[in-house]
N, C-alpha and C. Protein backbone atom coordinates (compact mmCIF):
# COMPACT_ATOMS: atom_id res chain seq x y z
N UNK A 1 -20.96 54.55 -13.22
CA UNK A 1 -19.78 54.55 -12.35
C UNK A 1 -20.19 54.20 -10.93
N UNK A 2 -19.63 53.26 -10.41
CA UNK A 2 -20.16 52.92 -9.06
C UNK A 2 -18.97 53.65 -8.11
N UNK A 3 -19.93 54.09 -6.96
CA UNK A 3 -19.12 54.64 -5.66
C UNK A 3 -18.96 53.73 -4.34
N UNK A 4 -17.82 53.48 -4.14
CA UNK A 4 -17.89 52.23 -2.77
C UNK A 4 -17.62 53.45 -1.79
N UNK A 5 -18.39 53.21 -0.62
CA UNK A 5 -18.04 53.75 0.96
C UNK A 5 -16.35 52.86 1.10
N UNK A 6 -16.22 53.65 2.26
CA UNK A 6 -14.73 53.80 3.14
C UNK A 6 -15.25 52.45 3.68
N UNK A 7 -15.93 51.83 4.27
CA UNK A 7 -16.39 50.77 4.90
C UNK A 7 -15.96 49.42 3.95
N UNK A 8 -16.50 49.74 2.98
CA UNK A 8 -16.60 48.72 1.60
C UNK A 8 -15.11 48.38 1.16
N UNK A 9 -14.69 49.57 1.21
CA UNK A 9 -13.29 49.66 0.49
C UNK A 9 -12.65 49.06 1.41
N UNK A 10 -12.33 49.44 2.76
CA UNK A 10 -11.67 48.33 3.92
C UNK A 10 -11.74 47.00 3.74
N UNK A 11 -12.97 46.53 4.02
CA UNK A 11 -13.27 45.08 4.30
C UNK A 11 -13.06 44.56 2.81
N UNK A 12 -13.00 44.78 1.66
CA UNK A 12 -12.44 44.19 0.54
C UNK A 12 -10.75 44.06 0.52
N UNK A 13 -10.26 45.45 1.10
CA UNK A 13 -8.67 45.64 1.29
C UNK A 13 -8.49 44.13 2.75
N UNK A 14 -9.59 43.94 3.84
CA UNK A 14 -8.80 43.41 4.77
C UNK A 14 -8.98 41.63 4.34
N UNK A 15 -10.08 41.31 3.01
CA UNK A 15 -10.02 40.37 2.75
C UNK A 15 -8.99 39.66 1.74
N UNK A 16 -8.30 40.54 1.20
CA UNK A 16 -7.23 40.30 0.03
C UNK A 16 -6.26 40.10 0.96
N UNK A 17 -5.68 41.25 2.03
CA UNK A 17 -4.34 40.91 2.85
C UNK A 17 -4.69 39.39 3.57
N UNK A 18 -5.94 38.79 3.96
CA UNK A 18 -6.55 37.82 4.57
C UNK A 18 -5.33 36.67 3.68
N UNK A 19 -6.21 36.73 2.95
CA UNK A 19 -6.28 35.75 1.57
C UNK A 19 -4.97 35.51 1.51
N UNK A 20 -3.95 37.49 0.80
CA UNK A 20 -2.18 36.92 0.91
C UNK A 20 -1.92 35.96 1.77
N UNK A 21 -2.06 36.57 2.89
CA UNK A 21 -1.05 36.27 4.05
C UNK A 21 -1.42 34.58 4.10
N UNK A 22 -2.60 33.74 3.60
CA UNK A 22 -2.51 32.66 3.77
C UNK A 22 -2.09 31.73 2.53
N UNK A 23 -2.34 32.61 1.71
CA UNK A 23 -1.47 31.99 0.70
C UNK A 23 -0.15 31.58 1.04
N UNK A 24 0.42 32.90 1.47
CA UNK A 24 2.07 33.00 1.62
C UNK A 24 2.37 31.70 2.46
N UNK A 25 1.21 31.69 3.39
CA UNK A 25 2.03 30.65 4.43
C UNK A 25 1.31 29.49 3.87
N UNK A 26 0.82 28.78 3.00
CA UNK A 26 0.86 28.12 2.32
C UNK A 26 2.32 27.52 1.54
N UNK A 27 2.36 28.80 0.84
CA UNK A 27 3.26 28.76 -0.38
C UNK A 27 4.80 28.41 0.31
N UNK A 28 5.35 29.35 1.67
CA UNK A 28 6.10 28.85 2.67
C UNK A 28 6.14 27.43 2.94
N UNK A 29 4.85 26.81 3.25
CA UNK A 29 5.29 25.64 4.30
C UNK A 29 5.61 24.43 3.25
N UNK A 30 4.82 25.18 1.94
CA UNK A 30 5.20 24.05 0.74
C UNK A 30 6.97 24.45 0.50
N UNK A 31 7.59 25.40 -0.20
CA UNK A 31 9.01 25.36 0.05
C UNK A 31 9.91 24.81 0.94
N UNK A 32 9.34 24.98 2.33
CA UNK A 32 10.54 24.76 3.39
C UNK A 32 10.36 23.13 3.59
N UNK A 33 9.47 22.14 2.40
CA UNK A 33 9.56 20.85 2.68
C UNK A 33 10.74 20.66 1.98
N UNK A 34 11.19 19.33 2.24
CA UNK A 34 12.44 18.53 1.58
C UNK A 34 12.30 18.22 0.08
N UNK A 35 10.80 18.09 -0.18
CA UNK A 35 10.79 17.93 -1.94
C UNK A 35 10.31 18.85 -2.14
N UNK A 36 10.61 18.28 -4.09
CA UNK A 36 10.70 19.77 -4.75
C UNK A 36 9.55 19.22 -5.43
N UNK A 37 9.01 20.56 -6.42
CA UNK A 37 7.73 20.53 -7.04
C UNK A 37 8.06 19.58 -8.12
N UNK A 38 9.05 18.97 -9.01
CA UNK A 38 8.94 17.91 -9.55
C UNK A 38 8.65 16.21 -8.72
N UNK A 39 9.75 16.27 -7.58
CA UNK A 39 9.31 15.50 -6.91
C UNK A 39 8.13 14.89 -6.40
N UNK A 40 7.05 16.12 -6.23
CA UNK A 40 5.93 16.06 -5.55
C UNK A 40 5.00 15.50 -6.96
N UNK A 41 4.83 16.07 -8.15
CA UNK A 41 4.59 15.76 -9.27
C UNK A 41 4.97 14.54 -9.52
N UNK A 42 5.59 13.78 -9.68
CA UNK A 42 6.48 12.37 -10.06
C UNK A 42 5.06 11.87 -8.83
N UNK A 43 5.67 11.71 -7.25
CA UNK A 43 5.47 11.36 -6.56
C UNK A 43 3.78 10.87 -6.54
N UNK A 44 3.02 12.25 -6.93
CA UNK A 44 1.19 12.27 -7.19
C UNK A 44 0.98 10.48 -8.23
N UNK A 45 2.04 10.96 -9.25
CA UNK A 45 1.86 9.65 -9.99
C UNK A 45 2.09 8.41 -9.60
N UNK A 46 2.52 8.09 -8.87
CA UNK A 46 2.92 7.12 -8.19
C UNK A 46 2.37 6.66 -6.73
N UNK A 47 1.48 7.27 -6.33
CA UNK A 47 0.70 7.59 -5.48
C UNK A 47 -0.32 6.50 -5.40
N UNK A 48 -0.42 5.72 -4.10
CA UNK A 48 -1.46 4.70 -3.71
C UNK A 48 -2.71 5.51 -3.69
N UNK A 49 -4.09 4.55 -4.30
CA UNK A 49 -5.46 5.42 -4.15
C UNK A 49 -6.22 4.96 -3.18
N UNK A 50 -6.90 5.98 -2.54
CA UNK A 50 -7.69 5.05 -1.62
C UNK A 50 -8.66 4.26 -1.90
N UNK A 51 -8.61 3.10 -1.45
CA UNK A 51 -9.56 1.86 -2.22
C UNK A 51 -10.21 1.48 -1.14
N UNK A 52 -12.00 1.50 -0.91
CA UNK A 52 -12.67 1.22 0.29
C UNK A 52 -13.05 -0.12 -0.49
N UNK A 53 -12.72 -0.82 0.62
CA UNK A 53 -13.18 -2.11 0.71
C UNK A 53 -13.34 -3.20 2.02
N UNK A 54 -13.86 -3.87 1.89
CA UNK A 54 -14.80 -4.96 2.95
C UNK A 54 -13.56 -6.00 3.43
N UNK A 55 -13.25 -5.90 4.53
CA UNK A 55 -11.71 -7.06 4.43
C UNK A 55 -12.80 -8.29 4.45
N UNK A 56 -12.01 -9.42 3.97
CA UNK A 56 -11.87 -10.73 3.53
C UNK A 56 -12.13 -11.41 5.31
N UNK A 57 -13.42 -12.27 5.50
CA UNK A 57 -13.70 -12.77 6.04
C UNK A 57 -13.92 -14.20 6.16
N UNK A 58 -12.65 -15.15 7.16
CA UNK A 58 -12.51 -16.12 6.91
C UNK A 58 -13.54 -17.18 7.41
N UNK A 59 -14.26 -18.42 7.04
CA UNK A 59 -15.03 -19.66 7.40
C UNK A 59 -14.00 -20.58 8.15
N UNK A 60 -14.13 -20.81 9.38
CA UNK A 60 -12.50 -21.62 9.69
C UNK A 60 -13.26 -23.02 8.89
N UNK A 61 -12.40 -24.25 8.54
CA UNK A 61 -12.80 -25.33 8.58
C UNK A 61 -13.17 -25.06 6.52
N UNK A 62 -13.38 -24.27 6.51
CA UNK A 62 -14.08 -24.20 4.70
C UNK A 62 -13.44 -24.20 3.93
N UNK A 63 -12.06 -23.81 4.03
CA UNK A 63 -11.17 -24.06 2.88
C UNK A 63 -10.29 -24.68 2.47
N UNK A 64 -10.86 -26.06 3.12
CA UNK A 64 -10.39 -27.53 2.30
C UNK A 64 -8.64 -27.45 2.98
N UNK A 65 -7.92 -26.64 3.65
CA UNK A 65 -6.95 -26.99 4.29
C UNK A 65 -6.91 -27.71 5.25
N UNK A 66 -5.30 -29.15 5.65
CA UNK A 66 -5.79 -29.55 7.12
C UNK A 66 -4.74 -29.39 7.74
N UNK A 67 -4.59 -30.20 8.70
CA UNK A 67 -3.29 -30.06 9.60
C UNK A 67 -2.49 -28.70 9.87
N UNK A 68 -3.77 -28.15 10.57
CA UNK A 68 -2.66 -26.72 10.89
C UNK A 68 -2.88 -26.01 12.00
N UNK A 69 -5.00 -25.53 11.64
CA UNK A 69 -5.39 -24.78 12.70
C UNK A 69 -5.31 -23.10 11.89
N UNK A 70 -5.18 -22.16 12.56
CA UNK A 70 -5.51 -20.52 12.13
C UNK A 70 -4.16 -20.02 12.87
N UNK A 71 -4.21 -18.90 11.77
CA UNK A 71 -3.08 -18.01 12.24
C UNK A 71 -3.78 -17.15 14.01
N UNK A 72 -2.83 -16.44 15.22
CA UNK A 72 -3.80 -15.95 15.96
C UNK A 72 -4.51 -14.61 15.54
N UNK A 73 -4.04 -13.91 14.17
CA UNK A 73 -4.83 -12.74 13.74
C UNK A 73 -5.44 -12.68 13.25
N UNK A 74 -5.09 -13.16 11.61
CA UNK A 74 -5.39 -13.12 10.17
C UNK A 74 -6.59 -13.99 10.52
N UNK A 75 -6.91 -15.29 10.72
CA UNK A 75 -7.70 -16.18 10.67
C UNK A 75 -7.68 -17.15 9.78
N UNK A 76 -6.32 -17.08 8.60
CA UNK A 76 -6.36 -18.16 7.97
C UNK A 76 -5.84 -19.12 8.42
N UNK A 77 -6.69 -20.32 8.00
CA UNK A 77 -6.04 -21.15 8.06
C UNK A 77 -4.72 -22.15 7.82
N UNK A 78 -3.79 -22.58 8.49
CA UNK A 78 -2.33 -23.46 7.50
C UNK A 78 -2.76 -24.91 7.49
N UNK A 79 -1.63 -24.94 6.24
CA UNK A 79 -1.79 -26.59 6.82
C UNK A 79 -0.34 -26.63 6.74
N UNK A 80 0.57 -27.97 5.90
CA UNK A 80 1.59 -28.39 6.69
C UNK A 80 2.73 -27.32 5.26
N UNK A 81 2.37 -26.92 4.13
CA UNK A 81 2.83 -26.74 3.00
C UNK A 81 3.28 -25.03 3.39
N UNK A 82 2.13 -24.11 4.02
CA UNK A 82 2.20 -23.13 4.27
C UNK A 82 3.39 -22.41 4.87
N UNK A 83 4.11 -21.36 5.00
CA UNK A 83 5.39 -20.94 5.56
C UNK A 83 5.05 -20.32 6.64
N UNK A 84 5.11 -20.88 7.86
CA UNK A 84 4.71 -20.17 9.26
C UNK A 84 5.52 -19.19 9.57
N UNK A 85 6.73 -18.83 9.08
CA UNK A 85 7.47 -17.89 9.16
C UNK A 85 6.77 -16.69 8.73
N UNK A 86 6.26 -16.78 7.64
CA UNK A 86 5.81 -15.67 6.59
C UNK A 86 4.70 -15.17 7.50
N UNK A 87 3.56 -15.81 8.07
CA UNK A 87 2.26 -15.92 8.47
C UNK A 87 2.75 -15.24 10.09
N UNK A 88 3.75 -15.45 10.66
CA UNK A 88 3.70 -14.97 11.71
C UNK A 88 4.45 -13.34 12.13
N UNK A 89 5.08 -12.93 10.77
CA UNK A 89 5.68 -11.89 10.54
C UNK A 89 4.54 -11.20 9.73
N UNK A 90 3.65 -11.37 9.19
CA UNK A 90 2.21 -10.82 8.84
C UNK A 90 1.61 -10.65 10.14
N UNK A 91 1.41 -11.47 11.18
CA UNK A 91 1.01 -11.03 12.29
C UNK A 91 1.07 -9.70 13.32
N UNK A 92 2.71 -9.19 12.99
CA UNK A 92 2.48 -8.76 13.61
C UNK A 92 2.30 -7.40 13.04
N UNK A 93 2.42 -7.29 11.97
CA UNK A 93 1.81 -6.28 11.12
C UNK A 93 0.47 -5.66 11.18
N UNK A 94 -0.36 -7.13 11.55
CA UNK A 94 -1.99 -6.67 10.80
C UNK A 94 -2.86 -5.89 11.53
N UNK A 95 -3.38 -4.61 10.77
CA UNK A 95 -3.51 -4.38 11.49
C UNK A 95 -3.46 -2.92 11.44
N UNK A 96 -2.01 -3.06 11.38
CA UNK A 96 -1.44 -1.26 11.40
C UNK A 96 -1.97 -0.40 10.23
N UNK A 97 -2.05 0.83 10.54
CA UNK A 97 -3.15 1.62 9.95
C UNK A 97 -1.86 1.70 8.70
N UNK A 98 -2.35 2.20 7.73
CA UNK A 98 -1.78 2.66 6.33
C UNK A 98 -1.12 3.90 6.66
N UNK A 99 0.25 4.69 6.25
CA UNK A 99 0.26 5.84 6.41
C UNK A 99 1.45 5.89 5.06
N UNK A 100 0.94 7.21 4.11
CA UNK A 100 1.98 7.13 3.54
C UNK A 100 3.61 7.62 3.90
N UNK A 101 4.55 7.10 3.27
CA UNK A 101 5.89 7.41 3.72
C UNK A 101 6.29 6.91 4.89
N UNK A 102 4.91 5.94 5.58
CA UNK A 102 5.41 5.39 6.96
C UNK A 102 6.01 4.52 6.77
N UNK A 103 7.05 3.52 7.99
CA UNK A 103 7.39 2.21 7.91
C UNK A 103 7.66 2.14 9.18
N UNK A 104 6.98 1.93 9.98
CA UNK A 104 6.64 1.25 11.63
C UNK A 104 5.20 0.89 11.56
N UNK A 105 5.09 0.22 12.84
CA UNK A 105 3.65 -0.12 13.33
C UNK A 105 2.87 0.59 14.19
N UNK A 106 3.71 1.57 13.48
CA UNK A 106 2.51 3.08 14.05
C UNK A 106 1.90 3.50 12.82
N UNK A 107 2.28 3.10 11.51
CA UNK A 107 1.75 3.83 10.52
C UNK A 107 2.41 3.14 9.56
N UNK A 108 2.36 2.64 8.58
CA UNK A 108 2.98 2.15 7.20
C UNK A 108 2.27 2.10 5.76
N UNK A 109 3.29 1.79 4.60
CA UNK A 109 2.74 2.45 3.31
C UNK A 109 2.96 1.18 3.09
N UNK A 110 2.72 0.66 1.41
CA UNK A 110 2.36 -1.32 1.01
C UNK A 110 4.01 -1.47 0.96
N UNK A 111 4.85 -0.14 0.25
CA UNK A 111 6.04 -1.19 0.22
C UNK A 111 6.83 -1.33 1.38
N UNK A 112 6.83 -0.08 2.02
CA UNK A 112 7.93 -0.70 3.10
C UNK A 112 7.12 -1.81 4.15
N UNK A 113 5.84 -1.85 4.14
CA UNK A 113 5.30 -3.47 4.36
C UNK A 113 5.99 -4.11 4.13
N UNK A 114 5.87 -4.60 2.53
CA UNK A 114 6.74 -5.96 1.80
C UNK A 114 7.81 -5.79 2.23
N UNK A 115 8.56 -4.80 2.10
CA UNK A 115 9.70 -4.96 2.78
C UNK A 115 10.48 -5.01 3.83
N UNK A 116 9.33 -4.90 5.10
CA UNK A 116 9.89 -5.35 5.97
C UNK A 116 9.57 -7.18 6.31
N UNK A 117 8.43 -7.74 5.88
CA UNK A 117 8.53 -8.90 5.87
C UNK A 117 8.87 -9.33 4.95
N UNK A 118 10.03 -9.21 3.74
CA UNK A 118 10.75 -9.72 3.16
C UNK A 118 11.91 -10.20 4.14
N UNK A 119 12.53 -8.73 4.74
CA UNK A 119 14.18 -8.86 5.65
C UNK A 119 13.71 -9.28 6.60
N UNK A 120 12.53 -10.17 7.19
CA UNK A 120 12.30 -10.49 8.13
C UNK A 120 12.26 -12.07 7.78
N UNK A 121 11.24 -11.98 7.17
CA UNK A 121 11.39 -13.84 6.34
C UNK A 121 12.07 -14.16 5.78
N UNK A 122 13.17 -13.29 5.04
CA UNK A 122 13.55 -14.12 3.93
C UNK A 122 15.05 -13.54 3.86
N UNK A 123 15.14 -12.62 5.08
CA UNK A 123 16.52 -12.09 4.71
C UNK A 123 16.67 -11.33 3.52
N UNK A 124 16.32 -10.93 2.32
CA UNK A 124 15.99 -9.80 1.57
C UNK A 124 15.69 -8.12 1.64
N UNK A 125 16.58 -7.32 1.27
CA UNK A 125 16.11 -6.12 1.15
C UNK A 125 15.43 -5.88 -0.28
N UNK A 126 14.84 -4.92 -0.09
CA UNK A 126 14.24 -4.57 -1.11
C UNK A 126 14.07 -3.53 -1.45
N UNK A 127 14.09 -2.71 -2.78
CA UNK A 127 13.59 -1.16 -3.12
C UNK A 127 12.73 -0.64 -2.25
N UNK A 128 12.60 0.58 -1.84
CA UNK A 128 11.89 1.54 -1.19
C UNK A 128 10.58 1.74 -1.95
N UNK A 129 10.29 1.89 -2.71
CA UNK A 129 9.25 2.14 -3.47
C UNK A 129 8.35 0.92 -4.53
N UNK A 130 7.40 1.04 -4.73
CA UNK A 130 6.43 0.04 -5.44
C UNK A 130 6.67 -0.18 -6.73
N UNK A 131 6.90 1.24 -7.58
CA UNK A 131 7.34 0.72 -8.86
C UNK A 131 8.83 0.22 -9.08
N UNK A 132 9.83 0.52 -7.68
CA UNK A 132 10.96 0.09 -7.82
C UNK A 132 11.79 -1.19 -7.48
N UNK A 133 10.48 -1.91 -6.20
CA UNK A 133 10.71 -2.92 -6.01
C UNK A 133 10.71 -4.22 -7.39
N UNK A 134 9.85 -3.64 -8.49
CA UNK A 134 10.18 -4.62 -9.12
C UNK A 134 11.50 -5.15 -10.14
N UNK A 135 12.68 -4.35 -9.97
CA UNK A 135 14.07 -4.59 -10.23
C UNK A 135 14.28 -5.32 -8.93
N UNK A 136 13.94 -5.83 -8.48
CA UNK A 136 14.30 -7.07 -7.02
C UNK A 136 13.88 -8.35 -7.65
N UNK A 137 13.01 -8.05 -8.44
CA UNK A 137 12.47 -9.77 -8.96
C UNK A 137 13.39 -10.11 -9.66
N UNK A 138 13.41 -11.91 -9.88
CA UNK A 138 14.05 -12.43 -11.14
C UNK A 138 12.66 -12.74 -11.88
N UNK A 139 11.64 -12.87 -11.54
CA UNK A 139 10.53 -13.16 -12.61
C UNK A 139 9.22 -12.40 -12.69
N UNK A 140 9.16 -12.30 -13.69
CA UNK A 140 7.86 -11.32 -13.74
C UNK A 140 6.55 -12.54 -14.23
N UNK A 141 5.43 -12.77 -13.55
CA UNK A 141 4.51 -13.56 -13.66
C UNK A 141 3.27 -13.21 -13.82
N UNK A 142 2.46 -13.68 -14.49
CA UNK A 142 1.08 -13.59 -14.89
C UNK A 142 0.29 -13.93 -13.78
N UNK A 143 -1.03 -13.97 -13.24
CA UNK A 143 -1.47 -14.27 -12.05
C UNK A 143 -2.07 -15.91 -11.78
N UNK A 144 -2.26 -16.26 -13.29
CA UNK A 144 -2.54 -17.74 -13.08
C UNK A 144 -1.16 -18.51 -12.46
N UNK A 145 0.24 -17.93 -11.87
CA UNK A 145 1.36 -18.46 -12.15
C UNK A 145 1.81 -18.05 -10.55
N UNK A 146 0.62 -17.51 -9.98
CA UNK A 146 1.51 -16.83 -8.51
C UNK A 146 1.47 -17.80 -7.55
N UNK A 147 2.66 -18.03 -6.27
CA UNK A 147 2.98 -18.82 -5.51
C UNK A 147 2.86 -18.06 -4.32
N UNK A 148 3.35 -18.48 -3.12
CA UNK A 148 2.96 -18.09 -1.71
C UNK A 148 4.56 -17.18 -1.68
N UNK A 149 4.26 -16.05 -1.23
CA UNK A 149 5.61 -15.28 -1.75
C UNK A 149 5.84 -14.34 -2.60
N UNK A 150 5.15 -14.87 -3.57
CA UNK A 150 5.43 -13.58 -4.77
C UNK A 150 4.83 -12.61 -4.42
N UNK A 151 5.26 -11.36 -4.85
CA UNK A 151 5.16 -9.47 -4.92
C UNK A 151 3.94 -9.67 -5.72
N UNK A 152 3.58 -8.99 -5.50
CA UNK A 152 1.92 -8.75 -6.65
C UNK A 152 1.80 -6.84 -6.58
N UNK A 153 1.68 -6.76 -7.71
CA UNK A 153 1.78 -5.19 -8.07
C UNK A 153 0.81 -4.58 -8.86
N UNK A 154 0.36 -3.88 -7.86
CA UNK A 154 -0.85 -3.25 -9.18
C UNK A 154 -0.78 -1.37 -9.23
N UNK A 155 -1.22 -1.48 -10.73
CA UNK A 155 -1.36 0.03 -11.06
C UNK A 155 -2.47 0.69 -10.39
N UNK A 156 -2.37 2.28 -10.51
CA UNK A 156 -3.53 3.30 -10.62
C UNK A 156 -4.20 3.83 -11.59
N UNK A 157 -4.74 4.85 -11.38
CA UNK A 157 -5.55 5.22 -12.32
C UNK A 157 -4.65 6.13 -13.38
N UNK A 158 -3.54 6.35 -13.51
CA UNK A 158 -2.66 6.77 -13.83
C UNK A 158 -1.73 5.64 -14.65
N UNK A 159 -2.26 4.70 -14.67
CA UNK A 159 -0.85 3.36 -15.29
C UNK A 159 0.42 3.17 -14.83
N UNK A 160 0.50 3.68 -13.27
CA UNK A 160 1.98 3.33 -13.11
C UNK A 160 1.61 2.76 -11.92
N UNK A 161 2.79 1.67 -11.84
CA UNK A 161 2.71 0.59 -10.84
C UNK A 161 2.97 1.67 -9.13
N UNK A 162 1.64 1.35 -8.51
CA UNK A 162 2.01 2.45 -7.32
C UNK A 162 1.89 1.89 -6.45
N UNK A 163 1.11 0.54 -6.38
CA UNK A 163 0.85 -0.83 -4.69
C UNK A 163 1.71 -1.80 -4.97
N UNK A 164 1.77 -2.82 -4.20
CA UNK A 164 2.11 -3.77 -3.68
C UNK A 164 1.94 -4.54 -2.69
N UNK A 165 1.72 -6.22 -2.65
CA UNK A 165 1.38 -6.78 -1.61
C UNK A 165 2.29 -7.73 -2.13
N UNK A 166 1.39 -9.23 -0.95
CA UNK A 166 2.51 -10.23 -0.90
C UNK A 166 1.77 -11.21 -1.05
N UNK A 167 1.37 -12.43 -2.02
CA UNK A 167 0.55 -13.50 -2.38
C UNK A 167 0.61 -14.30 -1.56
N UNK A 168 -0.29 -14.86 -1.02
CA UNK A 168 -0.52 -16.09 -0.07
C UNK A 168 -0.96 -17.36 -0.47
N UNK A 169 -1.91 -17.65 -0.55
CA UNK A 169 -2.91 -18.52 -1.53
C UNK A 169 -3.98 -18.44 -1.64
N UNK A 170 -4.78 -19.10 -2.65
CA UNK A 170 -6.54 -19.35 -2.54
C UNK A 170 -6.37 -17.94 -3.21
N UNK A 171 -5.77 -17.39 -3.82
CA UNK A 171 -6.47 -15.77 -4.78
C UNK A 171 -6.20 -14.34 -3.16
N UNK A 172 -5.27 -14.96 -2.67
CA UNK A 172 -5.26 -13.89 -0.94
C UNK A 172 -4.20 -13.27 -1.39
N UNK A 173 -3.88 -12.03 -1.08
CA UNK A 173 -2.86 -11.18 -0.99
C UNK A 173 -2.65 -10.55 0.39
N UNK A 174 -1.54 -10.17 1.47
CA UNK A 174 -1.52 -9.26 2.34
C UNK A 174 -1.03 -8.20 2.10
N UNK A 175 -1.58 -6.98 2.61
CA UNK A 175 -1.00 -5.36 1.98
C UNK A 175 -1.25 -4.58 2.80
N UNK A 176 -0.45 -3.42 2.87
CA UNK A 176 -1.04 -2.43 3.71
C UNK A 176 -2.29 -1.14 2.75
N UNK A 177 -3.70 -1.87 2.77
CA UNK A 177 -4.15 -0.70 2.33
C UNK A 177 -5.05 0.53 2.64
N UNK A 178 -5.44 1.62 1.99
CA UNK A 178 -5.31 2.77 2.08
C UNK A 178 -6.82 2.66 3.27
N UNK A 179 -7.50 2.09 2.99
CA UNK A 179 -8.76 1.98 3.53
C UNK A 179 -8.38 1.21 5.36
N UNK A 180 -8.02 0.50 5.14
CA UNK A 180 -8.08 -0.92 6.49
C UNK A 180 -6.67 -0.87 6.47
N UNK A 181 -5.87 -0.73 6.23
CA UNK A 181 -4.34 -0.70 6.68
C UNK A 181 -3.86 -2.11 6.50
N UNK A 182 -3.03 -2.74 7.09
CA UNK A 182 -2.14 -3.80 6.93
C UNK A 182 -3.92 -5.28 6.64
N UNK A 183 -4.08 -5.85 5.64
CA UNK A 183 -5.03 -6.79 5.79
C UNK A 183 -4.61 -7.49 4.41
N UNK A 184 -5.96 -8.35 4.50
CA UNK A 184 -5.87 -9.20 3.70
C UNK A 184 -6.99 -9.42 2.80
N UNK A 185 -6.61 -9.33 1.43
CA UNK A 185 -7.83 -8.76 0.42
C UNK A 185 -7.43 -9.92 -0.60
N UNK A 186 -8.37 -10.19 -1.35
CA UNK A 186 -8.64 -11.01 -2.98
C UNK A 186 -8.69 -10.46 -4.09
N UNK A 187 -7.90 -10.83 -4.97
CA UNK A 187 -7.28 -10.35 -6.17
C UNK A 187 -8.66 -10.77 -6.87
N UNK A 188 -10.01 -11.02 -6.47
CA UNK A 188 -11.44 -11.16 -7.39
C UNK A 188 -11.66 -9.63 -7.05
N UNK A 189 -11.57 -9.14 -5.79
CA UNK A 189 -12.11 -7.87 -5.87
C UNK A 189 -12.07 -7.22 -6.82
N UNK A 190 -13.03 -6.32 -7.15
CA UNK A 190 -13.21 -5.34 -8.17
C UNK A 190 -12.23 -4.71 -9.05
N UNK A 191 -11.57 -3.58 -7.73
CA UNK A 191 -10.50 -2.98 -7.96
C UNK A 191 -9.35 -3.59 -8.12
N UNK A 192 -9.03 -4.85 -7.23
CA UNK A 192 -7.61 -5.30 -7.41
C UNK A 192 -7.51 -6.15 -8.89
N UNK A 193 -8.71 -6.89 -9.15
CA UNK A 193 -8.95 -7.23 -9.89
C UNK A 193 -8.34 -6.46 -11.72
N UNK A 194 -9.22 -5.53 -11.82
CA UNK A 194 -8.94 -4.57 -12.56
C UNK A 194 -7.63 -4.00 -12.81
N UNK A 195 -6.98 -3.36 -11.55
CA UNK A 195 -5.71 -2.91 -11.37
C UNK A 195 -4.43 -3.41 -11.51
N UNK A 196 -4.56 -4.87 -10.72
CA UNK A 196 -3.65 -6.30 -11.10
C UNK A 196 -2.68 -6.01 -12.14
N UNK A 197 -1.49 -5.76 -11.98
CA UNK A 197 -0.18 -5.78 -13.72
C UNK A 197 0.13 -7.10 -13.02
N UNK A 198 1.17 -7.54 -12.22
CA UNK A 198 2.40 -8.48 -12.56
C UNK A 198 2.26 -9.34 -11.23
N UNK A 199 2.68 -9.95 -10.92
CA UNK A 199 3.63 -11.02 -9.92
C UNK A 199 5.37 -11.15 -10.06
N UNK A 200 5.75 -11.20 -8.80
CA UNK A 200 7.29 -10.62 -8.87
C UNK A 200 7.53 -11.74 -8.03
N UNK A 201 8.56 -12.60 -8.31
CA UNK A 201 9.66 -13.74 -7.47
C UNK A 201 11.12 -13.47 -7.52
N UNK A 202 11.16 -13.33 -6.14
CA UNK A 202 12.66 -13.27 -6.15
C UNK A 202 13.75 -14.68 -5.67
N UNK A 203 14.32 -14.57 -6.17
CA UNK A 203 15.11 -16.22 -6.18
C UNK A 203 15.35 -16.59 -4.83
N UNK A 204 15.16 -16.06 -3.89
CA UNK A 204 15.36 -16.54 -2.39
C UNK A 204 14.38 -16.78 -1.71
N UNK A 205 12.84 -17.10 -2.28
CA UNK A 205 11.88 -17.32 -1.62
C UNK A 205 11.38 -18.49 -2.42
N UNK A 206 11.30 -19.55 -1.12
CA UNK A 206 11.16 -20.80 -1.89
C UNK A 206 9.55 -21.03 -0.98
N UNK A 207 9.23 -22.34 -1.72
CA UNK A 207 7.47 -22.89 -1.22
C UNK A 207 7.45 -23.89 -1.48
N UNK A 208 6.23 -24.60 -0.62
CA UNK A 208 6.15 -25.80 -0.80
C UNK A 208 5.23 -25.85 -1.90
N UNK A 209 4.48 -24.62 -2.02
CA UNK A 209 2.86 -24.79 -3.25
C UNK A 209 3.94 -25.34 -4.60
């Protein structure tokens, strides 16, 4: 039979009330949010991962484009086929750090990205969310099939469509991601690679490709 001192017995009693009391205000600050524990559940699934990666570093002059010159951010190059509209509403994006649930250029998440340079280029709204934007497409496309424009959507580790960017050319996508925020990454990469489901066109975005 063990005997605890008055000492012992305190500091075990003042580490449990410790412990409650931060639970509670835990357990509090989680209630008094706006979602609910299914929400938040759904939400985990659907959830962008953080993906560290090396942004895409352009060669001016190397990629066989002419007549154009470089965007002043991105560094790609146009030539005459390219949509300067698109390229300059990426501008002023790039850049901005990733934040989820954000949509300013103080902080933003991939879809309300796309979607703000959709209603910017193209006059288009679009779903709030990544797996929902793709009821906006009329076509769902394979990646040998993507044009300057199309939605490009990829899953997590979970199988549900949770990113989104916006296809450019040469294998380029722009996105806001979790690592580097608003940039510009290649669908060879590893992860995107891997992750890659669909390409999405919506009938109001036309190209010269």
């Amino acid at each position: 039979m063990y005997i605890f001192s008055k000492k012992t017995v305190l500091a075990v009693a003042i580490s449990v009330f410790a412990f409650f009391m931060t639970s509670c205000k835990a357990i509090k600050q989680f209630l008094n949010t706006e979602i609910s524990d299914e929400d938040y559940i759904v939400g985990q699934l659907y959830a962008d991962e953080y993906v560290k990666e090396t942004p895409v570093r352009f060669n001016r002059n190397n990629s066989g484009n002419t007549g154009g010159g470089h965007t002043s951010v991105t560094g790609i190059e146009l030539n005459d086929k390219d949509n300067r509209d698109l390229y300059a509403a990426i501008d002023k994006w790039y850049g901005t750090p990733y934040l989820y649930g954000g949509c300013s250029t103080s902080g933003v998440d991939c879809s309300c990205f796309v979607g703000n340079v959709f209603k910017t280029v193209y006059g288009v709204t679009l779903h709030r969310t990544a797996n929902d934007i793709q009821k906006d497409m009329d076509k769902m496309l394979n990646r040998s099939a993507l044009k300057e424009g199309d939605v490009v959507f990829f899953t997590n580790s979970n199988g549900k469509v949770s990113h989104v960017g916006i296809y450019l050319k040469e294998d380029l996508f722009v996105h806001s991601s979790t690592s580097n925020g608003v940039t510009i990454s290649s669908l060879e990469n590893t992860y995107w690679k891997k992750h890659f489901y669909k390409g999405g066109r919506h009938k109001s975005v036309t190209t010269k490709y």
